[in-house]
C-alpha atoms as a PDB file:
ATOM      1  CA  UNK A   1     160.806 104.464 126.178  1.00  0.00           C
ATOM      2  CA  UNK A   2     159.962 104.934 122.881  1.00  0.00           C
ATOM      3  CA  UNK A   3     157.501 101.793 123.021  1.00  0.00           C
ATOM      4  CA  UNK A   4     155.967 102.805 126.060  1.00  0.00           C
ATOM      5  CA  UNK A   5     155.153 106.202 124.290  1.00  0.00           C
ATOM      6  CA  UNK A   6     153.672 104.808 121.257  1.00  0.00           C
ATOM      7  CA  UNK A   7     151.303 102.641 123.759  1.00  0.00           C
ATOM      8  CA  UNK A   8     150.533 106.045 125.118  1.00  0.00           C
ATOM      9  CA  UNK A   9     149.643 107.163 121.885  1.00  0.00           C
ATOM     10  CA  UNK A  10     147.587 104.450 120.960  1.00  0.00           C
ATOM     11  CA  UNK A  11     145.464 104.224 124.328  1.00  0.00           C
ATOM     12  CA  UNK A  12     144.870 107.457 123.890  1.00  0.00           C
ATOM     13  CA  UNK A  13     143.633 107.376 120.214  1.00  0.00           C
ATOM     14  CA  UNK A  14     141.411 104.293 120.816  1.00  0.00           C
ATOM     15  CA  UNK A  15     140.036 106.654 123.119  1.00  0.00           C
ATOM     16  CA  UNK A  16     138.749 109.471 121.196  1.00  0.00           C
ATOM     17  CA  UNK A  17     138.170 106.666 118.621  1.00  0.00           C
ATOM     18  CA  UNK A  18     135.523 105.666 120.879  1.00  0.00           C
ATOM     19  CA  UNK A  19     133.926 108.486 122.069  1.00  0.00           C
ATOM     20  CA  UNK A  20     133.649 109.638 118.693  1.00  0.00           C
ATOM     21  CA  UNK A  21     132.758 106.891 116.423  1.00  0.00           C
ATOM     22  CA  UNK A  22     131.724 109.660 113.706  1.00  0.00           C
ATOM     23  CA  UNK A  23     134.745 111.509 113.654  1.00  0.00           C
ATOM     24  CA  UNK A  24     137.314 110.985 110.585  1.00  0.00           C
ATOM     25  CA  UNK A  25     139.980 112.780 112.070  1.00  0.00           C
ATOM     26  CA  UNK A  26     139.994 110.159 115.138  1.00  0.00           C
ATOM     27  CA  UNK A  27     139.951 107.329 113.179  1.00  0.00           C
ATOM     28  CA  UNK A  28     142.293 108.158 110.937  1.00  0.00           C
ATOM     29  CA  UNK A  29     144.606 109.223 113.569  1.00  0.00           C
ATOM     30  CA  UNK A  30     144.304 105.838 115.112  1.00  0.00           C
ATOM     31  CA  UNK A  31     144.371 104.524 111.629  1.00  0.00           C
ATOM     32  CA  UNK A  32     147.840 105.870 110.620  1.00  0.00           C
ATOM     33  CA  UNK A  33     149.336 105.037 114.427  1.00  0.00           C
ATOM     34  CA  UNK A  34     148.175 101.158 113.977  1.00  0.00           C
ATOM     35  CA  UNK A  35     149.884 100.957 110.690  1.00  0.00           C
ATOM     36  CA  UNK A  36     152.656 102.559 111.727  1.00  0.00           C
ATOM     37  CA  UNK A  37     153.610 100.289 114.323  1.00  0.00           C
ATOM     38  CA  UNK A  38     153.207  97.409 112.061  1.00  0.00           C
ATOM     39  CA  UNK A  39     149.088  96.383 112.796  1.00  0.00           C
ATOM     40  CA  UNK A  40     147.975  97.313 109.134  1.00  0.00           C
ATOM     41  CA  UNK A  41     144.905  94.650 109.143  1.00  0.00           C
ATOM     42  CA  UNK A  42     143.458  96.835 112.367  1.00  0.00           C
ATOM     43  CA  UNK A  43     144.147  99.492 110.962  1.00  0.00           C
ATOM     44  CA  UNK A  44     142.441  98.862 107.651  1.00  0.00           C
ATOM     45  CA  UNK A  45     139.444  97.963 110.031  1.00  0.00           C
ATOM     46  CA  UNK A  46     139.196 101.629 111.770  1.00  0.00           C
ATOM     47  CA  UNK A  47     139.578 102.965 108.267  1.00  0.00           C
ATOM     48  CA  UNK A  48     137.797 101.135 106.116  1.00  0.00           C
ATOM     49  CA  UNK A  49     134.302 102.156 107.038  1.00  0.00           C
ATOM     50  CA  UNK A  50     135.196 105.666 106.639  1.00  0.00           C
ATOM     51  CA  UNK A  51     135.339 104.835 102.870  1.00  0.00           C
ATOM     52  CA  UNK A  52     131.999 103.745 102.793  1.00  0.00           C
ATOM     53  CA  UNK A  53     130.688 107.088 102.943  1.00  0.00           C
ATOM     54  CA  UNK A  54     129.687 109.275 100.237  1.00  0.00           C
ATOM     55  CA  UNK A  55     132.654 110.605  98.415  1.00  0.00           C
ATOM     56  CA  UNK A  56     135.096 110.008 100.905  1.00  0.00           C
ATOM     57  CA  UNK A  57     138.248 112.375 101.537  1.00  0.00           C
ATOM     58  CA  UNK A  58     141.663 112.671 100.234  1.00  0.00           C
ATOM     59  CA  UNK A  59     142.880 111.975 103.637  1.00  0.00           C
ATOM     60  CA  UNK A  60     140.934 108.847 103.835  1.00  0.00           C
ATOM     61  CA  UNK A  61     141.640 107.564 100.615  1.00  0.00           C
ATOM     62  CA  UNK A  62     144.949 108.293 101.184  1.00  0.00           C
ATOM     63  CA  UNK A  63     145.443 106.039 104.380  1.00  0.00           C
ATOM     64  CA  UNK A  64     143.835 103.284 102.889  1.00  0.00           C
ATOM     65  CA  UNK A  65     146.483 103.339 100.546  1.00  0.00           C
ATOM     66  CA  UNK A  66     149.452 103.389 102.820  1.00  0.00           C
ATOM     67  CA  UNK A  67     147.395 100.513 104.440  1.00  0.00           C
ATOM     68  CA  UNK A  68     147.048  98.228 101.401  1.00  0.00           C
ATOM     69  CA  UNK A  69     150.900  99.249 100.527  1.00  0.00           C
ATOM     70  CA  UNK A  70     151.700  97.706 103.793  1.00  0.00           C
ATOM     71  CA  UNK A  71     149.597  94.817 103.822  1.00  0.00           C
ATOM     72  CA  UNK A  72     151.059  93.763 100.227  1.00  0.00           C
ATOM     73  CA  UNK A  73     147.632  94.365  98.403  1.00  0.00           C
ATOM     74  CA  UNK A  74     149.097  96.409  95.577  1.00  0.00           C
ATOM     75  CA  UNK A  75     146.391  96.161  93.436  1.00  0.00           C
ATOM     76  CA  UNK A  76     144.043  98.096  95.885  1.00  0.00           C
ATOM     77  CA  UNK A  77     146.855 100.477  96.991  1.00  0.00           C
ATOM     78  CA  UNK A  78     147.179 102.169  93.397  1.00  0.00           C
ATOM     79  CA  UNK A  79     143.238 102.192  93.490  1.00  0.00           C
ATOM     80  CA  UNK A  80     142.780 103.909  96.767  1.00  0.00           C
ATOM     81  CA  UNK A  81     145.845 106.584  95.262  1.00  0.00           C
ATOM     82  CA  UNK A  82     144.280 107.156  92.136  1.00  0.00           C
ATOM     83  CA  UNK A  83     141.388 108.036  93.602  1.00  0.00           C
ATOM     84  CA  UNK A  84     142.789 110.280  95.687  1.00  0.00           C
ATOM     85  CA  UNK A  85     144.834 113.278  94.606  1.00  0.00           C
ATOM     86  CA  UNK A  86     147.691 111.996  92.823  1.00  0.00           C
ATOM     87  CA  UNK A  87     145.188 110.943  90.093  1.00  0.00           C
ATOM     88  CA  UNK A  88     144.039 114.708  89.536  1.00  0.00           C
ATOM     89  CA  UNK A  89     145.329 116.528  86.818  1.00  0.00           C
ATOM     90  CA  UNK A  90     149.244 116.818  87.778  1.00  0.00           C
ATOM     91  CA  UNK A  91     148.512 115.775  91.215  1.00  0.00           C
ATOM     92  CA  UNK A  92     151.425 113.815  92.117  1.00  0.00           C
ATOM     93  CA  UNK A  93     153.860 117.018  90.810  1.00  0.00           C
ATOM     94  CA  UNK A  94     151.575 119.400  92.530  1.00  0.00           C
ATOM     95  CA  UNK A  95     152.683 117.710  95.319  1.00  0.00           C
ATOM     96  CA  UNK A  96     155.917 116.725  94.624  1.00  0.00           C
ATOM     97  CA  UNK A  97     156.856 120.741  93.647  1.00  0.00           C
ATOM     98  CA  UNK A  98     155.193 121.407  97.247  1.00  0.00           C
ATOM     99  CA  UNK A  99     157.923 118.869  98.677  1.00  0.00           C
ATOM    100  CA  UNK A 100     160.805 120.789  96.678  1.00  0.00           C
ATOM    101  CA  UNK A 101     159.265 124.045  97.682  1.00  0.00           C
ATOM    102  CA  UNK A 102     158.805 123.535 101.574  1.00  0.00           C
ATOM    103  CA  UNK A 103     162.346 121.818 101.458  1.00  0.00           C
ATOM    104  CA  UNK A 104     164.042 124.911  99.708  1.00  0.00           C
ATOM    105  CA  UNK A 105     162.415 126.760 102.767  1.00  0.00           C
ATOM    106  CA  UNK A 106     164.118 124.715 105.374  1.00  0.00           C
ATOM    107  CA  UNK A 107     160.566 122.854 106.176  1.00  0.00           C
ATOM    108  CA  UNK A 108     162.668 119.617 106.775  1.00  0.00           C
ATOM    109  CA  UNK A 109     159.636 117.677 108.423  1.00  0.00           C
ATOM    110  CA  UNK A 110     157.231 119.036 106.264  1.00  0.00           C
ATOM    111  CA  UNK A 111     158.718 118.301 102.749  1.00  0.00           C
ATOM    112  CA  UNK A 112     159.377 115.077 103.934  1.00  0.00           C
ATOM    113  CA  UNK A 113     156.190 113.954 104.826  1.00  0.00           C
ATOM    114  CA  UNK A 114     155.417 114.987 101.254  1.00  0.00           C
ATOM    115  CA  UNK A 115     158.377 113.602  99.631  1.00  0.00           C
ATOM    116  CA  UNK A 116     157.047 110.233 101.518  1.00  0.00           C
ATOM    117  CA  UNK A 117     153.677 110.307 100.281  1.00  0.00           C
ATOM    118  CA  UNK A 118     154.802 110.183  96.490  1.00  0.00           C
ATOM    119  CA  UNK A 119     156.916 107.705  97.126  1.00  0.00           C
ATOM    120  CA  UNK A 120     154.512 105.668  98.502  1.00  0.00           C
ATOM    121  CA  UNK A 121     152.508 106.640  95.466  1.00  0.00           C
ATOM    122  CA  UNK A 122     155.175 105.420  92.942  1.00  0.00           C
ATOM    123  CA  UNK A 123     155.690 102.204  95.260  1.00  0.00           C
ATOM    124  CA  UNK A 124     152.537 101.406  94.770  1.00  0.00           C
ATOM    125  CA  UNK A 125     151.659 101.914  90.885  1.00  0.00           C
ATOM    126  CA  UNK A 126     155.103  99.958  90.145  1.00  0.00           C
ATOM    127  CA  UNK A 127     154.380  96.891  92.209  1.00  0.00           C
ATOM    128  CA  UNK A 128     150.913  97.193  90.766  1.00  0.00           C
ATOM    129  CA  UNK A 129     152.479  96.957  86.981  1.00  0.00           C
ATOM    130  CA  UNK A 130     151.484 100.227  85.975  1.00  0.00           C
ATOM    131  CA  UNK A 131     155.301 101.346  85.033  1.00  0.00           C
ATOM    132  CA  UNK A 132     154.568 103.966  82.808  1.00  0.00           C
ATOM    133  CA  UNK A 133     153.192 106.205  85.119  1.00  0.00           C
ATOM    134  CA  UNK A 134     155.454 104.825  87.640  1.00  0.00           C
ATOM    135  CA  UNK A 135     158.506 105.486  86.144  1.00  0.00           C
ATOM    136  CA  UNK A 136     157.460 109.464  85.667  1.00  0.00           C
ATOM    137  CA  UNK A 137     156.985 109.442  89.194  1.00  0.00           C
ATOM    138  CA  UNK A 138     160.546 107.545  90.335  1.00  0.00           C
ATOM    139  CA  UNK A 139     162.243 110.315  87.415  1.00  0.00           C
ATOM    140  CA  UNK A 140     160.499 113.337  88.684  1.00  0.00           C
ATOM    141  CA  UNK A 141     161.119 112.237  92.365  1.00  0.00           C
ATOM    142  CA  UNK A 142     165.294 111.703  91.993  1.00  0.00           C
ATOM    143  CA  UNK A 143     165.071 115.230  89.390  1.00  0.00           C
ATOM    144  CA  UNK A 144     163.778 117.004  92.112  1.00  0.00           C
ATOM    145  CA  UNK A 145     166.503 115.581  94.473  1.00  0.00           C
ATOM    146  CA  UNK A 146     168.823 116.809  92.418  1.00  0.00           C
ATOM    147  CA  UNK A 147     167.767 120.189  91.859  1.00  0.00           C
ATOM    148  CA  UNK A 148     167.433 120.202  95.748  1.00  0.00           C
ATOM    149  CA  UNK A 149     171.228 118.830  96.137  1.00  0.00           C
ATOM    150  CA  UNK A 150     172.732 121.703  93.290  1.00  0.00           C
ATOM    151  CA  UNK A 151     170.365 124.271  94.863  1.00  0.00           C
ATOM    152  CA  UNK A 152     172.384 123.885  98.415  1.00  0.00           C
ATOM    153  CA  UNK A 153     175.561 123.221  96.995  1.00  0.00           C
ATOM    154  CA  UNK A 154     175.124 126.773  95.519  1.00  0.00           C
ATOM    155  CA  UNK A 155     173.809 128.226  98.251  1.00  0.00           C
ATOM    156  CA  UNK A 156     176.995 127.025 100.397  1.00  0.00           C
ATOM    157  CA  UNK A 157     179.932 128.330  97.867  1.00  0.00           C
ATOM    158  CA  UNK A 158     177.861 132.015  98.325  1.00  0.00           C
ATOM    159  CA  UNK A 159     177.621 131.709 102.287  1.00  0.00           C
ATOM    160  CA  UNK A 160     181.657 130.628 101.623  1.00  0.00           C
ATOM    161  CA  UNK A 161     181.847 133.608  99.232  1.00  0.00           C
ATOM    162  CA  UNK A 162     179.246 136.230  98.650  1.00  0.00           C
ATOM    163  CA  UNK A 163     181.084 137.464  95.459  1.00  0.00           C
ATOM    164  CA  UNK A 164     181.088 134.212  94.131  1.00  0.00           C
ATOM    165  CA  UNK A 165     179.655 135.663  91.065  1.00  0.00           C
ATOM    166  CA  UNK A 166     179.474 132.192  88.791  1.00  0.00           C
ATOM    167  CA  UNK A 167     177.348 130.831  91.982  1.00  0.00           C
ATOM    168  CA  UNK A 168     175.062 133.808  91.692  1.00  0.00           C
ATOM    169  CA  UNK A 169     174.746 133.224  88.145  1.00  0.00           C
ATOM    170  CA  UNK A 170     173.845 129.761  88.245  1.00  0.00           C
ATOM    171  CA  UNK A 171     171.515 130.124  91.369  1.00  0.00           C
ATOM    172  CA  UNK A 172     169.381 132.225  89.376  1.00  0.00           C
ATOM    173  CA  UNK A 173     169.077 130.332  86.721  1.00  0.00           C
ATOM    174  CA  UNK A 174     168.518 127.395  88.817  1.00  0.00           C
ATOM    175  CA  UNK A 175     165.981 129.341  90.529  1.00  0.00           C
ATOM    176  CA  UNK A 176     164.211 130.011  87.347  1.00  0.00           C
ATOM    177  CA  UNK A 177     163.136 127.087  86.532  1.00  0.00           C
ATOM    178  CA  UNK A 178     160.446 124.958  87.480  1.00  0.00           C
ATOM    179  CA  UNK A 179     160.688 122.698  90.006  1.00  0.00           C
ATOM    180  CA  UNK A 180     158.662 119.434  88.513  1.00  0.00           C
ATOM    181  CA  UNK A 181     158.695 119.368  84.547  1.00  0.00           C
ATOM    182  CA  UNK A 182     155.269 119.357  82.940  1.00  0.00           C
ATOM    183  CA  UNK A 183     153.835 115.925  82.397  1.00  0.00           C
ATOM    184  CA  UNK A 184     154.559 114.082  79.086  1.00  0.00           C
ATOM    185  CA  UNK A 185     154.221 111.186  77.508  1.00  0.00           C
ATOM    186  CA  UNK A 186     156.639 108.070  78.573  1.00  0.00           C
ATOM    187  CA  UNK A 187     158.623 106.314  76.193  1.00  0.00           C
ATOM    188  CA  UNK A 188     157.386 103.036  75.289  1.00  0.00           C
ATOM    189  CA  UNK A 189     161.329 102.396  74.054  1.00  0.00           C
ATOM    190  CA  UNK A 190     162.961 102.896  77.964  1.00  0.00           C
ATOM    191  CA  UNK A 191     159.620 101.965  80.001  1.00  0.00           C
ATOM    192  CA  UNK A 192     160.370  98.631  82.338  1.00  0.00           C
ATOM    193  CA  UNK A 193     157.947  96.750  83.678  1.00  0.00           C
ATOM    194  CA  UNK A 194     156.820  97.376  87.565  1.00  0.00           C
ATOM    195  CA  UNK A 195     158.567  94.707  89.205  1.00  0.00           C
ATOM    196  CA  UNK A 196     161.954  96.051  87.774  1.00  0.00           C
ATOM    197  CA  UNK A 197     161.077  99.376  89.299  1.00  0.00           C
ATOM    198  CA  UNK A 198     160.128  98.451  92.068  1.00  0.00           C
ATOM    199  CA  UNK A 199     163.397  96.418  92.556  1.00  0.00           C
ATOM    200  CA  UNK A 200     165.630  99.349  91.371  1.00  0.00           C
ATOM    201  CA  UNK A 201     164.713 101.989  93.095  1.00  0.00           C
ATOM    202  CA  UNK A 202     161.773 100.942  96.006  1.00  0.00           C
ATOM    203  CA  UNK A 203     163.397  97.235  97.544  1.00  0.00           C
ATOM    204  CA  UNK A 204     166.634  98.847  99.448  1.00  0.00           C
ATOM    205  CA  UNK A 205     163.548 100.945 101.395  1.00  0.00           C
ATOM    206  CA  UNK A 206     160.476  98.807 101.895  1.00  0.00           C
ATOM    207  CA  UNK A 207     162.012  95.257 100.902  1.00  0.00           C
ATOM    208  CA  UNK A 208     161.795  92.950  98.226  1.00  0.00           C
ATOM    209  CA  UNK A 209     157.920  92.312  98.353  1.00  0.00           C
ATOM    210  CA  UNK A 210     157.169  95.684  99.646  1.00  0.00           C
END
């Protein structure tokens, strides 16, 4: 059933595809549903041309990203997410703190569509060698994890016990803090190179060559 839908899908996407070459949403729609069911190299053709264009979107540079990640062409992948927004100023904890945020808000499916997308990000720069950066992402992503996991915990013991006054306590302090730290410098001392990143904390998910 679940194949038959995603041929659905796909029928249908090639469709509006077609009828409206010009349109980025369409092609990036069929874009994201070809790589997504495993055809990254058609994919990358419905999205690559869209990249062409003058100062292409986020969304676009994005996808060709996820598409490079997929087809094992790291080098192109961190490109394509640099030059989106994760290479702004703080853009990957802009949107990791949006992740945190939307989660804390019961936005399951939305924070983890975010959550996803830096991941992908910090796949990709670690494979790529860049471990600096990548291991600010990989610490930033499990801190915020974290924060997410003692946030509940404390939110349980007060649904348990609303005079749970040391919960209280430590929820609002908790709650006072920022989500993502501000950026910093790594530590040349504890940085590791990419391919040990990538093997630690990136290989149980998206295997050992990505």
């Amino acid at each position: 059933e679940r194949e038959r839908d995603f041929e659905r899908a796909l029928v249908h996407r090639m469709d509006l595809a077609q009828r409206s070459p010009s349109s980025e949403t369409a092609r990036l729609s069929l874009a994201g549903l070809l790589r997504k069911v495993g055809r990254a190299g058609d994919a990358r053709k419905v999205a690559a041309p869209l990249a062409r264009q003058a100062d292409p979107s986020v969304d676009v540079l994005w996808e060709l990203g996820e598409i490079a990640l997929q087809l094992g062409d790291y080098e192109e992948a961190r490109r394509r997410f640099r030059e989106s927004r994760m290479n702004q100023p703080d853009g990957y904890r802009s949107v990791l703190a949006s992740a945190g945020a939307t989660a804390l808000q019961g936005d399951q499916a939305n924070s983890q569509t975010l959550f996803t997308a830096v991941e992908s990000y910090g796949t990709g720069i670690a494979l790529a060698g860049d471990a600096r950066q990548a291991e600010q992402v990989i610490d930033q992503l499990n801190a915020v994890f974290d924060r997410l996991q003692r946030t509940n915990h404390l939110r349980a013991r007060l649904a348990a016990d609303s005079n749970d006054a040391s919960a209280a306590r430590h929820l609002a302090a908790l709650s006072a803090t920022p989500l993502v730290s501000p950026a910093e410098e790594p530590n040349d001392a504890t940085a590791q190179s990419g391919t040990e990143l990538y093997r630690r904390h990136c290989a149980v998910c998206h295997g050992d060559n990505g």
